[in-house]
Protein backbone atom coordinates (compact mmCIF):
# COMPACT_ATOMS: atom_id res chain seq x y z
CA UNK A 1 59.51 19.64 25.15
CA UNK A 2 61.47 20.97 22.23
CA UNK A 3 64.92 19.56 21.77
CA UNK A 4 67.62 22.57 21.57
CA UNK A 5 70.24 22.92 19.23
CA UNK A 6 73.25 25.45 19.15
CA UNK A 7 75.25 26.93 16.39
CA UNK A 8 78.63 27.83 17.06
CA UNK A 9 80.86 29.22 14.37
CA UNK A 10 84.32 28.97 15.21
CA UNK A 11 86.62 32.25 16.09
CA UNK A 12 88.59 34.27 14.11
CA UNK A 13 91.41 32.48 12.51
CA UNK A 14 94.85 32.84 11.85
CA UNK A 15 96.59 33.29 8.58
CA UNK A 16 99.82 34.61 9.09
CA UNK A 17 101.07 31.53 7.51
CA UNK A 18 99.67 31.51 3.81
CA UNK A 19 101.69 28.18 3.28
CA UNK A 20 99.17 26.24 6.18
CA UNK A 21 96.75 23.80 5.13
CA UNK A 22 93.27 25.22 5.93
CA UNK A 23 92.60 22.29 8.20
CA UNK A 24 95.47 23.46 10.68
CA UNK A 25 95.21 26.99 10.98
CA UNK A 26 94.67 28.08 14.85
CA UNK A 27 93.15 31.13 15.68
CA UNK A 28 94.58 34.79 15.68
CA UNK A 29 94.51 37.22 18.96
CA UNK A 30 91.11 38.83 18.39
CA UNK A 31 89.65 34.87 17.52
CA UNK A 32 91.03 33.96 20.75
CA UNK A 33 89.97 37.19 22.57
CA UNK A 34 86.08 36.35 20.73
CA UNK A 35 86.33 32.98 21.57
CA UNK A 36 86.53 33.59 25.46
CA UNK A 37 83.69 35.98 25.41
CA UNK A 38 81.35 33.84 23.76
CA UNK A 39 82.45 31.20 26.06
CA UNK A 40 81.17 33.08 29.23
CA UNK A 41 78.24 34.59 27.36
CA UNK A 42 77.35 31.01 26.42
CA UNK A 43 77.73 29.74 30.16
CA UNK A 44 75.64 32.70 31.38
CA UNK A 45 73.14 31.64 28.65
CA UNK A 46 72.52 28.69 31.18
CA UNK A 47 71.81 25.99 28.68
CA UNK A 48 73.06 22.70 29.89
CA UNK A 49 74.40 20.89 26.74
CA UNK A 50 73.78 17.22 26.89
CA UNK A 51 76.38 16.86 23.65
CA UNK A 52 78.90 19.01 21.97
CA UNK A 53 79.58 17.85 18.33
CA UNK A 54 82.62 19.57 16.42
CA UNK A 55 84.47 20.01 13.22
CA UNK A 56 87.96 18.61 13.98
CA UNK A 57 90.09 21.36 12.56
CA UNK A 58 92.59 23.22 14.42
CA UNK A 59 90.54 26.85 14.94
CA UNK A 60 87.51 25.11 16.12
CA UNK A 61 89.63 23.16 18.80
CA UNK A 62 91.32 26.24 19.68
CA UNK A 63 87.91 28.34 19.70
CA UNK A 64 86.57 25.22 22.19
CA UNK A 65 89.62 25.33 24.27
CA UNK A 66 89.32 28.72 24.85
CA UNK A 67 85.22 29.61 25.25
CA UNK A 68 84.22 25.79 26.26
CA UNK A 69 87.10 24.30 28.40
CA UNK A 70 85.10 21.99 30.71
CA UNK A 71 83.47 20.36 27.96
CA UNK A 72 84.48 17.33 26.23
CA UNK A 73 83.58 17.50 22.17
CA UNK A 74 83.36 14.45 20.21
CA UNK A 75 84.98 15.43 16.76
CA UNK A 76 83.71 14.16 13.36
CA UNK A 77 84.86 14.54 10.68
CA UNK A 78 81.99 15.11 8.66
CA UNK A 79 81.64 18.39 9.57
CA UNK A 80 84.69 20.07 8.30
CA UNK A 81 83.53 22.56 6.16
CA UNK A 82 80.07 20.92 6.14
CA UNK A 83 77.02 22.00 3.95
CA UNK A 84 73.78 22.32 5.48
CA UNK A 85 72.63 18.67 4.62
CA UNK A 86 75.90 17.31 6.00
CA UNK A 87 75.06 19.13 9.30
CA UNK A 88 71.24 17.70 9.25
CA UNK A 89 72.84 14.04 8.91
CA UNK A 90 74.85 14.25 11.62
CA UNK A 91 72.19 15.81 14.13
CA UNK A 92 70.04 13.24 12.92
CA UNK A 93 72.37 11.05 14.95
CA UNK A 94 72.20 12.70 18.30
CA UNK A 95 70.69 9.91 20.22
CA UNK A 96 68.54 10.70 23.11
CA UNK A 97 70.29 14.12 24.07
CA UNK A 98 67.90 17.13 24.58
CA UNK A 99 70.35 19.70 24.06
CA UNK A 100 73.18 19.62 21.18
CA UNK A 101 75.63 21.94 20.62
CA UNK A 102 77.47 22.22 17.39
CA UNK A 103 80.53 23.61 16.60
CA UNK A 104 81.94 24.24 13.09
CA UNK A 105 82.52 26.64 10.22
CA UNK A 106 80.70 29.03 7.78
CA UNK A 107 78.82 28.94 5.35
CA UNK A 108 77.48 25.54 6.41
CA UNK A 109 76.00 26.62 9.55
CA UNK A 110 74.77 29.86 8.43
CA UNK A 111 72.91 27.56 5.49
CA UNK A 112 71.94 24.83 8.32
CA UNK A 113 70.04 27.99 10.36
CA UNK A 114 68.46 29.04 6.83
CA UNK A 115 66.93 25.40 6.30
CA UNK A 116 65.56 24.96 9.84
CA UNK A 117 63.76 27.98 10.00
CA UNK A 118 60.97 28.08 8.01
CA UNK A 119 59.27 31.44 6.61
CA UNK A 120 56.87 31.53 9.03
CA UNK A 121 59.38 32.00 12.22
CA UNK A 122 61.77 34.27 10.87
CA UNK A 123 62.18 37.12 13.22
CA UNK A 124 64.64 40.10 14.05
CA UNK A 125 67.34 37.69 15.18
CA UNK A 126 66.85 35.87 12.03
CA UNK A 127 67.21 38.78 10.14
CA UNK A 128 70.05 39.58 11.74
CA UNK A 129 71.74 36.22 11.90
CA UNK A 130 70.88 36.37 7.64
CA UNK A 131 72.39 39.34 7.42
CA UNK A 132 75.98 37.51 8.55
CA UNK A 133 76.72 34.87 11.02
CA UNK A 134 80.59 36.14 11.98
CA UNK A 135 83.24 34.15 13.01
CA UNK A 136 82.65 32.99 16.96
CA UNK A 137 78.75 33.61 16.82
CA UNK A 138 76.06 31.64 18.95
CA UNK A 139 72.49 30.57 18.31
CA UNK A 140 70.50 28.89 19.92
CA UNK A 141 67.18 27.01 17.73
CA UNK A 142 64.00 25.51 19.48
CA UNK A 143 63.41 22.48 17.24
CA UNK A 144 59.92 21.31 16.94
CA UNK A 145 60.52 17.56 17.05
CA UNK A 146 61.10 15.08 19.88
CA UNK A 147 63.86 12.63 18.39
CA UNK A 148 66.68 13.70 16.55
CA UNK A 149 65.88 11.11 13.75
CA UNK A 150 62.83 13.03 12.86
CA UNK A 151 64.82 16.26 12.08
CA UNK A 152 63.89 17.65 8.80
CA UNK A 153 64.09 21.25 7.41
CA UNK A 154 61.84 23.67 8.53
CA UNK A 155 61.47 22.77 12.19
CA UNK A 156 63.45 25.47 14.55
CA UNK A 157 62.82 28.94 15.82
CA UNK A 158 65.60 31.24 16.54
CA UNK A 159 65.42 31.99 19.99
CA UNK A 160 69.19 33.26 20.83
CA UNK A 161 71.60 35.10 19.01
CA UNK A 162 74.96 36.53 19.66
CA UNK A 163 78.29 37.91 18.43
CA UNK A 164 81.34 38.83 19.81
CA UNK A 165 80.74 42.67 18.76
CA UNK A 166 76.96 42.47 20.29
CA UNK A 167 79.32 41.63 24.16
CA UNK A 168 82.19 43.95 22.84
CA UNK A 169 82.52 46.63 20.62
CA UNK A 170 85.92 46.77 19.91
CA UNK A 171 85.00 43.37 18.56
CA UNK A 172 83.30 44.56 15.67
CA UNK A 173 84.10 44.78 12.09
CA UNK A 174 87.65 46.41 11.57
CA UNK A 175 86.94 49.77 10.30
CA UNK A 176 89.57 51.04 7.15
């Protein structure tokens, strides 16, 4: 059996304070309005996620309170603004869960999807997942490996993809 891993990029954030340290910014009205769609989408989804690892930083706790209340992250602080190898370290620590969801920021997880996925298993959700993975967007990866040790590059599928605009137009891009 495959293990599972999920990609969630934090919602849209808040900068109506330009003097805010990155690290603290929350999330604006439309992040919080994306953040509680994904949230239900991601319950319908009916994964049941054995762990839930996430960036500390104030707009993913605020994108977790609002789409994920009823589950309990365990924060590191690795993954702050995490590359791609960052990511793979920490998954590789994962113990015996089956499903792990993680929760951080862009463009480490976008870069995390691109190194898992190997040429051979790209598909239309890849393509569109390449094409931008937006603030508050879900994936889900089939990982062919059966301990989280043995994680290495070029092991997942795409199965699942989904954006706040895909549940929600109005959620879209802001047209000028």
């Amino acid at each position: 059996m495959p293990k599972l891993l999920g990609l969630l990029r934090h919602a849209k954030s808040d900068w109506d304070d330009i003097g805010m340290r990155d690290f603290d910014r929350g999330l604006n009205a439309r992040g919080v309005r994306g953040a509680k769609l994904i949230g239900e989408h991601i319950r319908q989804h009916g994964v049941r996620w054995d762990l839930l690892i996430a960036s500390p930083a104030a707009r993913v706790q605020r994108t977790l309170e609002a789409a994920l209340p009823a589950l309990s992250p365990h924060y590191d602080k690795r993954l702050y603004l995490a590359d791609a190898d960052t990511l793979l370290e920490v998954l590789r620590g994962a113990g015996d869960a089956d499903s792990v969801l993680i929760a951080g920021h862009n463009p480490g997880l976008q870069d995390l999807l691109f190194a898992l996925v190997p040429p051979s298993e790209e598909n239309d959700l890849f393509d569109e997942a390449s094409i931008k993975f937006p603030t508050a967007s879900f994936a889900v990866l089939e990982l062919a490996i059966d301990d989280w040790s043995n994680l290495a590059k070029e092991t997942g599928k795409l199965v699942h993809f989904a954006r706040p605009r895909d549940l929600d137009p109005t959620l879209g891009p802001e047209l000028a």
